[in-house]
Structures are given as C-alpha cells and as structure tokens.
N, C-alpha and C. Protein backbone atom coordinates (compact mmCIF):
# COMPACT_ATOMS: atom_id res chain seq x y z
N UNK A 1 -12.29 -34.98 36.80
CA UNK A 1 -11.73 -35.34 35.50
C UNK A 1 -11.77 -34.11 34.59
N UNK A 2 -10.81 -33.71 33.95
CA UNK A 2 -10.81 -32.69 33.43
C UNK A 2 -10.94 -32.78 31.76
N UNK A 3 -11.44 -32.43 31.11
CA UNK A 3 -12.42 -32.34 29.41
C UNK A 3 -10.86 -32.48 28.96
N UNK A 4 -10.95 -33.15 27.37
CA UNK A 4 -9.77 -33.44 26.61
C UNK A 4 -8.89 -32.18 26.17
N UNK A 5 -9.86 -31.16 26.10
CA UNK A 5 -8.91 -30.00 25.39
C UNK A 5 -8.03 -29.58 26.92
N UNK A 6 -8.49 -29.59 27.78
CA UNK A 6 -7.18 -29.23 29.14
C UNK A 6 -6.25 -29.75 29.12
N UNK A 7 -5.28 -29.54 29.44
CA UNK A 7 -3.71 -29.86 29.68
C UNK A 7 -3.69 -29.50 31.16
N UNK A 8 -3.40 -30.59 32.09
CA UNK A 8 -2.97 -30.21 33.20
C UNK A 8 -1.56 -29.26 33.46
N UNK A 9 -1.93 -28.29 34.15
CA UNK A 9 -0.32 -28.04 34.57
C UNK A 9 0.67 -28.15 34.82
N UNK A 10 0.62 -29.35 35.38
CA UNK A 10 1.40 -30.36 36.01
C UNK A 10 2.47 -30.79 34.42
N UNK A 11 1.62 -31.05 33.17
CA UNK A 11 2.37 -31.44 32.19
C UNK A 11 2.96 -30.29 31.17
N UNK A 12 2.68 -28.94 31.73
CA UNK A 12 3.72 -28.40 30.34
C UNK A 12 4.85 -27.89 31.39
N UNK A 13 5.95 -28.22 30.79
CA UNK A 13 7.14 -28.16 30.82
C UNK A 13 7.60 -26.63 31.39
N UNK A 14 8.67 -27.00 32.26
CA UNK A 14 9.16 -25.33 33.29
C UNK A 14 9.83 -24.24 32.29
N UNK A 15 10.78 -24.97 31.33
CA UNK A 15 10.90 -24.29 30.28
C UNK A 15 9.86 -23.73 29.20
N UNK A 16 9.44 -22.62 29.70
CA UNK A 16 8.90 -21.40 28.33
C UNK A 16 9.70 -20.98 27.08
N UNK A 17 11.14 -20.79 26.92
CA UNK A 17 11.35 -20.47 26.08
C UNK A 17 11.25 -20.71 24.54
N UNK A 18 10.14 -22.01 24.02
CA UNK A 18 9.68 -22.19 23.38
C UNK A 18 8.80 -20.92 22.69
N UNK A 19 7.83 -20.14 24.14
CA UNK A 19 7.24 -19.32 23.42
C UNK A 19 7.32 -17.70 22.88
N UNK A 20 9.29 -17.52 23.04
CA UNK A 20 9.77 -16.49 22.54
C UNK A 20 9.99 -16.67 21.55
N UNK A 21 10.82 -17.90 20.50
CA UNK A 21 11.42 -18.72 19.64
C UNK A 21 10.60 -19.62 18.65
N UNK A 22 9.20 -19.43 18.79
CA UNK A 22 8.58 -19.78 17.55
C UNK A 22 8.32 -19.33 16.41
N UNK A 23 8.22 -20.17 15.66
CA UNK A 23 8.29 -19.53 14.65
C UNK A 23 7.70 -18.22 14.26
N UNK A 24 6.02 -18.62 14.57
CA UNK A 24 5.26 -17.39 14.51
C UNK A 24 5.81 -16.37 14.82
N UNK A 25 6.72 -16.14 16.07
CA UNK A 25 7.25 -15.14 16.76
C UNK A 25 8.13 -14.86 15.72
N UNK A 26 8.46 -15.31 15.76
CA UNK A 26 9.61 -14.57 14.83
C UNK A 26 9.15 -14.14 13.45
N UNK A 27 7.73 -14.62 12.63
CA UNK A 27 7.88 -13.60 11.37
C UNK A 27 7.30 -12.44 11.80
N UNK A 28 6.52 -12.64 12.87
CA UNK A 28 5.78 -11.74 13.73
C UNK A 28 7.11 -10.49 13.82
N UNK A 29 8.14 -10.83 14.42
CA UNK A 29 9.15 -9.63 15.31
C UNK A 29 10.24 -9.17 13.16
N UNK A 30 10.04 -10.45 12.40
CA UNK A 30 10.97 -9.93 11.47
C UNK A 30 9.91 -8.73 10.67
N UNK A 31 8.66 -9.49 10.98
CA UNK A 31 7.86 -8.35 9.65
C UNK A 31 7.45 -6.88 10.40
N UNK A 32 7.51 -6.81 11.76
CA UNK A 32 7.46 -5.62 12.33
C UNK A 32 8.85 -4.85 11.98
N UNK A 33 9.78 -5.71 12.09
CA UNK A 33 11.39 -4.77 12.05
C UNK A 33 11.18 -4.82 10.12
N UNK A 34 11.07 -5.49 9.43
CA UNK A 34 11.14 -5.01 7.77
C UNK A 34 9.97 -3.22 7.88
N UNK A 35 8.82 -3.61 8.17
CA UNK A 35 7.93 -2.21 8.01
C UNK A 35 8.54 -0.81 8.92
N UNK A 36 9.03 -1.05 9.71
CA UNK A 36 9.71 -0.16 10.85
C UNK A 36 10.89 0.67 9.97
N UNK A 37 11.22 -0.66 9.22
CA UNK A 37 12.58 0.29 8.40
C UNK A 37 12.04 0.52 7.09
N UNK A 38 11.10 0.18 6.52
CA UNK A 38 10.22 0.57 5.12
C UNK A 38 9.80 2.18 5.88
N UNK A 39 9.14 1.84 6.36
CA UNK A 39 8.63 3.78 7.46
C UNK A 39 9.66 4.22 7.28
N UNK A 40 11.13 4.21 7.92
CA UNK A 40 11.98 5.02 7.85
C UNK A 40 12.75 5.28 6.88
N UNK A 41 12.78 4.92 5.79
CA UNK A 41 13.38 4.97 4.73
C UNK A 41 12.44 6.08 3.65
N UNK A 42 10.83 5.58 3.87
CA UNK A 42 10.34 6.76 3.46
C UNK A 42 10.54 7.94 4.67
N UNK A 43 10.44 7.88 5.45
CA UNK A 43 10.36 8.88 6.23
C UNK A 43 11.36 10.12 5.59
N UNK A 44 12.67 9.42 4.99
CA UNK A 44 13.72 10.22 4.46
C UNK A 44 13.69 10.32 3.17
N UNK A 45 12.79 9.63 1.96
CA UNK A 45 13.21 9.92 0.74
C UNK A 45 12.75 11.52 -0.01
N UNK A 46 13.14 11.52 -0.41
CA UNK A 46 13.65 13.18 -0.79
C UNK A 46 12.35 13.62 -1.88
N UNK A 47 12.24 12.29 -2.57
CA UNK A 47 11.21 12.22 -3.55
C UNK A 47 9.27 12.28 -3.15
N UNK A 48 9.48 11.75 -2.07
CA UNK A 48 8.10 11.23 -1.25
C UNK A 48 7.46 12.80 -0.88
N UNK A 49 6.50 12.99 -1.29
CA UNK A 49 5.78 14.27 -0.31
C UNK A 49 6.30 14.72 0.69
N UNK A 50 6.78 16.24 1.13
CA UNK A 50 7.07 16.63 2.32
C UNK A 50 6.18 16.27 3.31
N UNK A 51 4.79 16.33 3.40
CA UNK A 51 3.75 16.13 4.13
C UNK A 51 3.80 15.18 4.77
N UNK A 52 3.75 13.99 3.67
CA UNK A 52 3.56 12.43 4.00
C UNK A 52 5.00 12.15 4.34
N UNK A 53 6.15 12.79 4.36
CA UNK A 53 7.13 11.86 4.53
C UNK A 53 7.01 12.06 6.28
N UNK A 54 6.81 13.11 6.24
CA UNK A 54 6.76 13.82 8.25
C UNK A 54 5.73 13.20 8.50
N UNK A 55 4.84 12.86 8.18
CA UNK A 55 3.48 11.53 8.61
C UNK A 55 4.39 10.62 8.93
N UNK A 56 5.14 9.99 8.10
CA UNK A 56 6.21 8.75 8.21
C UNK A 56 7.19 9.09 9.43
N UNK A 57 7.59 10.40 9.57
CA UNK A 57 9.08 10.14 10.26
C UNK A 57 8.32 10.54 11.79
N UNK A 58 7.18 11.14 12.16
CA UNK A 58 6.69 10.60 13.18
C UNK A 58 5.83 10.00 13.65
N UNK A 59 5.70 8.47 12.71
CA UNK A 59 4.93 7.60 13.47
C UNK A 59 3.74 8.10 13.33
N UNK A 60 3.44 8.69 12.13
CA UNK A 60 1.97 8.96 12.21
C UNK A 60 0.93 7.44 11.22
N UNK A 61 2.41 7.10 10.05
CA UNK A 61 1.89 6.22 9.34
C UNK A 61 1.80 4.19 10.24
N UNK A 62 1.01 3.74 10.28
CA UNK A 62 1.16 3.05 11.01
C UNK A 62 1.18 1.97 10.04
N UNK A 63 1.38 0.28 10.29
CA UNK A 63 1.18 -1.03 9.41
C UNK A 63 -0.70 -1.10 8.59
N UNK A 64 -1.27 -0.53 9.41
CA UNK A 64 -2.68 -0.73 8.91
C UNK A 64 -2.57 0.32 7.66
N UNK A 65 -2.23 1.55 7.57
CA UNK A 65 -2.02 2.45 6.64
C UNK A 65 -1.50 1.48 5.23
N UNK A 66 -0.17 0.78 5.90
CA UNK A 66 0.31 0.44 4.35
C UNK A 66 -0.69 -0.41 3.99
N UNK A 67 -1.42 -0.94 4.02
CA UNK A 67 -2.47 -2.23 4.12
C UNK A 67 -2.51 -1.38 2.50
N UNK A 68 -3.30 -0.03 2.82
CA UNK A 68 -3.11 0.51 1.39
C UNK A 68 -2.33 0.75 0.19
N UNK A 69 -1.26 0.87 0.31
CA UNK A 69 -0.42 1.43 -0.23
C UNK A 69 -0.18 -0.34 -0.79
N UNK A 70 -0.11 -1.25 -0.01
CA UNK A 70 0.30 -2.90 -0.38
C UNK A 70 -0.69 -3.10 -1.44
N UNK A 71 -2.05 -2.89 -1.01
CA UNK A 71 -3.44 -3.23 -2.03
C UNK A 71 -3.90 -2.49 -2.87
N UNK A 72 -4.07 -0.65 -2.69
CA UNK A 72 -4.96 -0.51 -3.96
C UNK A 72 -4.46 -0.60 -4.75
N UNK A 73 -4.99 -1.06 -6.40
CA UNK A 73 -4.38 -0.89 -7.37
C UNK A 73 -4.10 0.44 -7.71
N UNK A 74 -3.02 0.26 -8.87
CA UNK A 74 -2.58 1.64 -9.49
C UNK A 74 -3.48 2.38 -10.00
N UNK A 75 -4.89 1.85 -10.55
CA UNK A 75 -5.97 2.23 -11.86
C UNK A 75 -7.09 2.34 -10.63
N UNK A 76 -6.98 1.99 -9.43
CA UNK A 76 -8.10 2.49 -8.17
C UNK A 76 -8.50 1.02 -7.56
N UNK A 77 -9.37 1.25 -6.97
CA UNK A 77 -10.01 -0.07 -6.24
C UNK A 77 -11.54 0.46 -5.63
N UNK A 78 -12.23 -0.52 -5.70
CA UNK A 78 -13.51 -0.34 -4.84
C UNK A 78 -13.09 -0.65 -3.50
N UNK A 79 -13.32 -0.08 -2.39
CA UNK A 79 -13.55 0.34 -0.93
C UNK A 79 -13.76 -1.55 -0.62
N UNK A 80 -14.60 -2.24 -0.90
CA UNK A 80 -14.56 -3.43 -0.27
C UNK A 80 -13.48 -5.03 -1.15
N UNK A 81 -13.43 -4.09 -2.20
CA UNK A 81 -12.11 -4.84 -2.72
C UNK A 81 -11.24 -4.70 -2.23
N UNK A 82 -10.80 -3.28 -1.83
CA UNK A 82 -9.14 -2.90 -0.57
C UNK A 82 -9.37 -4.01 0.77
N UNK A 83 -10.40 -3.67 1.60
CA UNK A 83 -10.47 -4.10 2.90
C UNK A 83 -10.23 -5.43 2.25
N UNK A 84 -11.22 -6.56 1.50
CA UNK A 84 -10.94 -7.67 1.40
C UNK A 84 -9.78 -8.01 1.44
N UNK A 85 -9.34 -7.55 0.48
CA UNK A 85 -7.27 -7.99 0.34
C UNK A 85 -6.22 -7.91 1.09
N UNK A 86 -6.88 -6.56 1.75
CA UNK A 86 -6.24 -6.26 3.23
C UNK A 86 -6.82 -7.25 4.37
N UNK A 87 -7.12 -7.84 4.59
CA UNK A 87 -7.99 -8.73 5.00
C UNK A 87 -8.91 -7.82 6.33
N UNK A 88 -9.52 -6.98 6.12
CA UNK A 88 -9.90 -6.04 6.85
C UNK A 88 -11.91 -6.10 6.72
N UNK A 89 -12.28 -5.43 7.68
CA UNK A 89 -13.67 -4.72 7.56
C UNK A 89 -13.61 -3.71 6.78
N UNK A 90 -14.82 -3.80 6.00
CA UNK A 90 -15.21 -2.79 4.74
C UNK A 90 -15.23 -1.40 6.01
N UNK A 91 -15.74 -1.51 7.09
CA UNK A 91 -15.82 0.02 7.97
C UNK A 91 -14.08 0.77 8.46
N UNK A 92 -13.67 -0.40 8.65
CA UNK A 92 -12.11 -0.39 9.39
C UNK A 92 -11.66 0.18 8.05
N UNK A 93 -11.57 -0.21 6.48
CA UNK A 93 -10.59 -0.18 5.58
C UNK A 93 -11.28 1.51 5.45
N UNK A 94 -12.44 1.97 5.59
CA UNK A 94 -13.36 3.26 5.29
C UNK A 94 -12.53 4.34 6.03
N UNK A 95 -12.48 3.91 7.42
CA UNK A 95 -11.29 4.79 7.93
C UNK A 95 -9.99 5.40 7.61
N UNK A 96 -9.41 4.09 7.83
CA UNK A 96 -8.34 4.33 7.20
C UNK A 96 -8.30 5.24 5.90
N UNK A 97 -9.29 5.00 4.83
CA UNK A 97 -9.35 5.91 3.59
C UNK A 97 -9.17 7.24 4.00
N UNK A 98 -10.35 7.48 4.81
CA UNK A 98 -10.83 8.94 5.30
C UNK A 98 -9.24 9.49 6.13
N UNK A 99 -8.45 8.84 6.70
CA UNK A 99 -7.12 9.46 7.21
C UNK A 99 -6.64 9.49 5.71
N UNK A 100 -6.53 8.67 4.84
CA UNK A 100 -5.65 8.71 3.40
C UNK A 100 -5.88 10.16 2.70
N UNK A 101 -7.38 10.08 2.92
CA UNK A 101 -8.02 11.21 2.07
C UNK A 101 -7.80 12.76 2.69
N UNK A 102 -7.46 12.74 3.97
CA UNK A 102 -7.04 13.85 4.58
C UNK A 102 -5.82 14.18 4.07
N UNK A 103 -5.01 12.98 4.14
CA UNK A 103 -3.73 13.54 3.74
C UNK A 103 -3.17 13.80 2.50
N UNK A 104 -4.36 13.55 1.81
CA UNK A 104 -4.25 13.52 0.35
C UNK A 104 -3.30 12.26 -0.48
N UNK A 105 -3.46 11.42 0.29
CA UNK A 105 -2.79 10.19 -0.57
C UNK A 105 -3.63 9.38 -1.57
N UNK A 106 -5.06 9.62 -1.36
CA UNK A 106 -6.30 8.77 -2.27
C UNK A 106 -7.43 10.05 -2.19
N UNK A 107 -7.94 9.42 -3.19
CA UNK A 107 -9.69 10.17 -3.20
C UNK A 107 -10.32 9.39 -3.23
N UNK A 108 -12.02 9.67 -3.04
CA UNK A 108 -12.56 8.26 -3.38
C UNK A 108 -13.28 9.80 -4.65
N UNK A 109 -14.31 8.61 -5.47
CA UNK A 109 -14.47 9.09 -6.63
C UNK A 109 -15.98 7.58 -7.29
N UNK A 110 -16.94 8.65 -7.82
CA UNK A 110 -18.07 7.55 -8.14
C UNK A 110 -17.47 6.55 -8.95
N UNK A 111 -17.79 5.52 -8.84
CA UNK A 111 -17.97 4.29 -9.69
C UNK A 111 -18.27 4.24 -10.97
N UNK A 112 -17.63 4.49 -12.08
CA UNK A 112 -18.06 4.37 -13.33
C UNK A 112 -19.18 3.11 -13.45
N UNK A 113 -19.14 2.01 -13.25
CA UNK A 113 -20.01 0.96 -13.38
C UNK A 113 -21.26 0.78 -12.37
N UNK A 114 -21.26 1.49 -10.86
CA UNK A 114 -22.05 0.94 -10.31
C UNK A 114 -22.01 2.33 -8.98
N UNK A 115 -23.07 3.44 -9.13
CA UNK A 115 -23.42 4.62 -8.74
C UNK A 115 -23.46 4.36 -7.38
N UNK A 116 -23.95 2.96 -6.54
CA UNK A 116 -23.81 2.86 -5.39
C UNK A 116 -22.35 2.62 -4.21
N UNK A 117 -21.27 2.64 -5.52
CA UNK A 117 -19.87 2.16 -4.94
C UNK A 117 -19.05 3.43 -5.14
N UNK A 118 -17.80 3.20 -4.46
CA UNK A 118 -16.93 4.52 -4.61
C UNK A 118 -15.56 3.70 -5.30
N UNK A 119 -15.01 4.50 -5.87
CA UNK A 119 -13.83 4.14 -6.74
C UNK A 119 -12.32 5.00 -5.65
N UNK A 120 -11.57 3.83 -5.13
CA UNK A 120 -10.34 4.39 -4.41
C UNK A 120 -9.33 4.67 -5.14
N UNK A 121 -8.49 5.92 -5.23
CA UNK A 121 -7.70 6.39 -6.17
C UNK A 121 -6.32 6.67 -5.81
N UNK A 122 -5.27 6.74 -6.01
CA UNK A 122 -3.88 7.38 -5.77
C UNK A 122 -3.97 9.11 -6.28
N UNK A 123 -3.68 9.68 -5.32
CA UNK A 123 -3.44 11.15 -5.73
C UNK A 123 -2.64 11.20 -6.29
N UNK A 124 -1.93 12.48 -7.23
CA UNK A 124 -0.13 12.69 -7.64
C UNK A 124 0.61 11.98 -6.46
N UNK A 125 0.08 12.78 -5.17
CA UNK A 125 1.61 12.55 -4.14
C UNK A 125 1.23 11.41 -3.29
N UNK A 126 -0.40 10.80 -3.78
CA UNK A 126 -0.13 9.66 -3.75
C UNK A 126 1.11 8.16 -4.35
N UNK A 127 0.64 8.79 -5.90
CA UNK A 127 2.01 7.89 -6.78
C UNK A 127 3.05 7.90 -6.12
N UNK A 128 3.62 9.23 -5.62
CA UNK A 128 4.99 9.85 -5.56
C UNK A 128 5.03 8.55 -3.90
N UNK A 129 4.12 8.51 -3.22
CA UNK A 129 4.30 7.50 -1.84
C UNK A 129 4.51 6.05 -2.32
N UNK A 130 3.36 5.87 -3.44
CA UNK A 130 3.74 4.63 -3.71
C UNK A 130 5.25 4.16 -4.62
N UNK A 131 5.93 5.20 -5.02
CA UNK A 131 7.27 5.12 -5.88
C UNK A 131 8.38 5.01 -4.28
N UNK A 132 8.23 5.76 -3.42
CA UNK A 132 8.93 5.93 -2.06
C UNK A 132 8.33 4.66 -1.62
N UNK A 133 7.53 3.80 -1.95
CA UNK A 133 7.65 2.26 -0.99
C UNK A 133 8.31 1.69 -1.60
N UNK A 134 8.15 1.72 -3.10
CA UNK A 134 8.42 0.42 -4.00
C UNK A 134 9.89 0.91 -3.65
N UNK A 135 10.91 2.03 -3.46
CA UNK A 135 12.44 2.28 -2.98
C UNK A 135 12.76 1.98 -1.71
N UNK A 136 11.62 2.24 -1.04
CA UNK A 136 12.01 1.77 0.49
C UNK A 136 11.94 -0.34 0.93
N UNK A 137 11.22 -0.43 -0.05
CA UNK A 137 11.19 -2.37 0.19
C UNK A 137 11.97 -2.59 -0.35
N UNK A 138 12.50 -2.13 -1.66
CA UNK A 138 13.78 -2.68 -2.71
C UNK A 138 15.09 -2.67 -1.47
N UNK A 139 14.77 -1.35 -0.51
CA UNK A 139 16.49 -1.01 -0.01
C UNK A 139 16.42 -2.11 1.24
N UNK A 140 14.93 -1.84 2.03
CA UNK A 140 14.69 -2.93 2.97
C UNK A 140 14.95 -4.71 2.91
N UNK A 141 14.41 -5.14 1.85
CA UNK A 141 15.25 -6.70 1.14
C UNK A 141 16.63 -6.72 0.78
N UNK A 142 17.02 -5.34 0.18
CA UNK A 142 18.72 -5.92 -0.18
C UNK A 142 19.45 -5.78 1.25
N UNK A 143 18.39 -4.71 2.19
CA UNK A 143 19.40 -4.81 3.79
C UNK A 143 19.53 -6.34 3.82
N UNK A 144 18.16 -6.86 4.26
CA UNK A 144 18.15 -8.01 4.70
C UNK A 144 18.99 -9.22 3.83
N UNK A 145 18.99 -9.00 2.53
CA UNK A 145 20.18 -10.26 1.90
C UNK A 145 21.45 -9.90 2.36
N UNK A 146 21.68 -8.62 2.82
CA UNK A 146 23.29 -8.42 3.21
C UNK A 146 23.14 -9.25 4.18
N UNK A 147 22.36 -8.96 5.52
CA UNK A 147 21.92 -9.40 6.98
C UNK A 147 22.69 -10.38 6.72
N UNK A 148 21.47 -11.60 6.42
CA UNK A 148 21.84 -13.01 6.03
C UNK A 148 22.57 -13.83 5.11
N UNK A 149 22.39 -12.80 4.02
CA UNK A 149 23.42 -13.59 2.78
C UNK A 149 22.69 -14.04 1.96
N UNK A 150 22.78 -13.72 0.58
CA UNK A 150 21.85 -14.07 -0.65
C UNK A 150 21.22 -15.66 -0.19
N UNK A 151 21.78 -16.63 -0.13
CA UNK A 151 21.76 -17.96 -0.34
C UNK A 151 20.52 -18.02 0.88
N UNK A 152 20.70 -17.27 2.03
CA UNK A 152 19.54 -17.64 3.20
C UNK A 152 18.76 -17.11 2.60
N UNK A 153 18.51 -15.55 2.41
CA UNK A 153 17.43 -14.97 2.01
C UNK A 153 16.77 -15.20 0.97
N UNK A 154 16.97 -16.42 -0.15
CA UNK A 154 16.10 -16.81 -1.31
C UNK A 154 15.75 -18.07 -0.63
N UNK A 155 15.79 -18.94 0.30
CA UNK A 155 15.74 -19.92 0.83
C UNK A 155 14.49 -19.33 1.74
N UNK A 156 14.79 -17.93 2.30
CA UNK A 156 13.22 -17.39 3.24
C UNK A 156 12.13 -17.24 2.21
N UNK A 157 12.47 -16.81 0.94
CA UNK A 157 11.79 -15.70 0.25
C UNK A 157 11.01 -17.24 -0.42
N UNK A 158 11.67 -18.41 -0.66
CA UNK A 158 10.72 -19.50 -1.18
C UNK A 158 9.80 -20.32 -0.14
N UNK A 159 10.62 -20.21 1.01
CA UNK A 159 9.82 -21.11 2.37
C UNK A 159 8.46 -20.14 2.66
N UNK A 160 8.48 -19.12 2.65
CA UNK A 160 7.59 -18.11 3.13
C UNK A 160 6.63 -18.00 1.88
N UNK A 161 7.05 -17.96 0.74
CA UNK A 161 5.85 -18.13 -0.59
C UNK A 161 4.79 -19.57 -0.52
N UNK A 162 5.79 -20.26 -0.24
CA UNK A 162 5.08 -21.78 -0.24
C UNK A 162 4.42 -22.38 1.11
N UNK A 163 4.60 -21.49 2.21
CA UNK A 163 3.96 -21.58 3.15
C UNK A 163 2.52 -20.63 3.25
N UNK A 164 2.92 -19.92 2.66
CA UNK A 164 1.87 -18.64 2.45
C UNK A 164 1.02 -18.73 0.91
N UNK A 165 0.86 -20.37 0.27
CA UNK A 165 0.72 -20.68 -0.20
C UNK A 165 0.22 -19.71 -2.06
N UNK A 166 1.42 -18.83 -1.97
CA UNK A 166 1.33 -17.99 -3.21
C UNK A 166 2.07 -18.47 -4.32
C-alpha cells in the first residue's frame, strides 16, 4: 500500500506537456527573456559607464546582480535590509556587494546610527547604472506592449500585481 502523498504511475497521464505550459513556466521563461533584454539594452546605452556597460554586454552582470540595482535605495541601504528584499542571505547579498564594490557600482560606508552595520551606497557611475535600468525597463515594457498590445499587457501588469499580492 503506498502512503497518501504517492501517486502511482500508473495514474499520471502520458501527456507531459502540461509541464512546459504552466504557468510558472512561463513567468519563469518571460522574466528571464524581460532581464536578458534589460542586460542588453544597458549593455548599449551610451550613458551607462564604459566599464559596467562591457560587464553587461558580456554576461558578466547576472539576475542576482540586479537584485541590487532593483533594491538598494537611492539614499543607501543596510547590507541585511538589501538581502532581505532581495529575498537573499545576508552572506550571499555580502558578495554580491563585494563584486559591486569592485566594480565600483556601491561602497559600503559606516552606519551613521549604528557603528556595528555598514551603510550600502550608489557610486556616481553607480547612479549613472541605475538611470541605464530605469531606460532599459521603460524600453523593455513598451517592447513588450508592442509584443502583445496595450490592452493584454495592462491585463498582465494587473493579474501579476494581484497575484503577487502588491
């Protein structure tokens, strides 16, 4: 006799293609192709750091990178306020800094309030990356309303808020 959580084999169905075509899958494959073309769009903006844009145009910047660029605030962030939001480990989000901080996109910097914390910062050519996202998502969403057509794409943009319960 086999425990309730088993499913015999015998009962799932010969057809798989359920598990290319779910949903998950698919915000999964749309939000990889939106960041893929956010990367490449900075990769080319003219405005963005020479440095960081060639980080971008080969694949040096990866989805965990923007984690930053999505979360710290403009005025800084504490190190376990980023990871939180990013929904990350305070060690994992530390990394990532330490690549940021190489490339000069953040500093960290003492804590005005609390000597044991570090304060995460935007460099100049930090700003200048975060002005090259906020152009590269603006161009990346109006692709996608062409894609689909205004009327679908405010119909995603509310299903996906209210599912994602924001």
């Amino acid at each position: 006799m086999l425990p309730d959580a088993v499913t015999p084999l015998t009962s799932i169905p010969n057809d798989d293609g359920w598990r290319q075509t779910h949903l998950g899958r698919l915000l999964g494959h749309a939000m990889r192709r939106f960041d893929t073309r956010v990367q490449a769009l900075m990769a080319h903006d003219a405005e963005v750091p020479l440095a960081l844009s060639h980080l971008a145009a080969r694949g040096q910047v990866s989805a965990a990178h923007i984690h930053i660029t999505r979360h710290l605030a403009v005025t800084g962030s504490r190190l376990q306020d980023l990871a939180d939001a990013a929904g990350m480990s305070k060690q994992a989000m530390g990394k990532l800094v330490d690549q940021c901080v190489a490339w000069g996109l953040v500093t960290r910097e003492a804590d005005a309030h609390d000597g044991r914390a570090k304060q995460v910062r935007f460099t100049p050519a930090g700003l200048a990356w975060l002005g090259g996202f906020q152009r590269a998502v603006r161009q990346a969403e109006a692709e996608l309303r062409h894609a689909v057509g205004e009327e679908v794409a405010t119909v995603i943009a509310l299903g996906l808020e209210a599912y994602a319960g924001s």
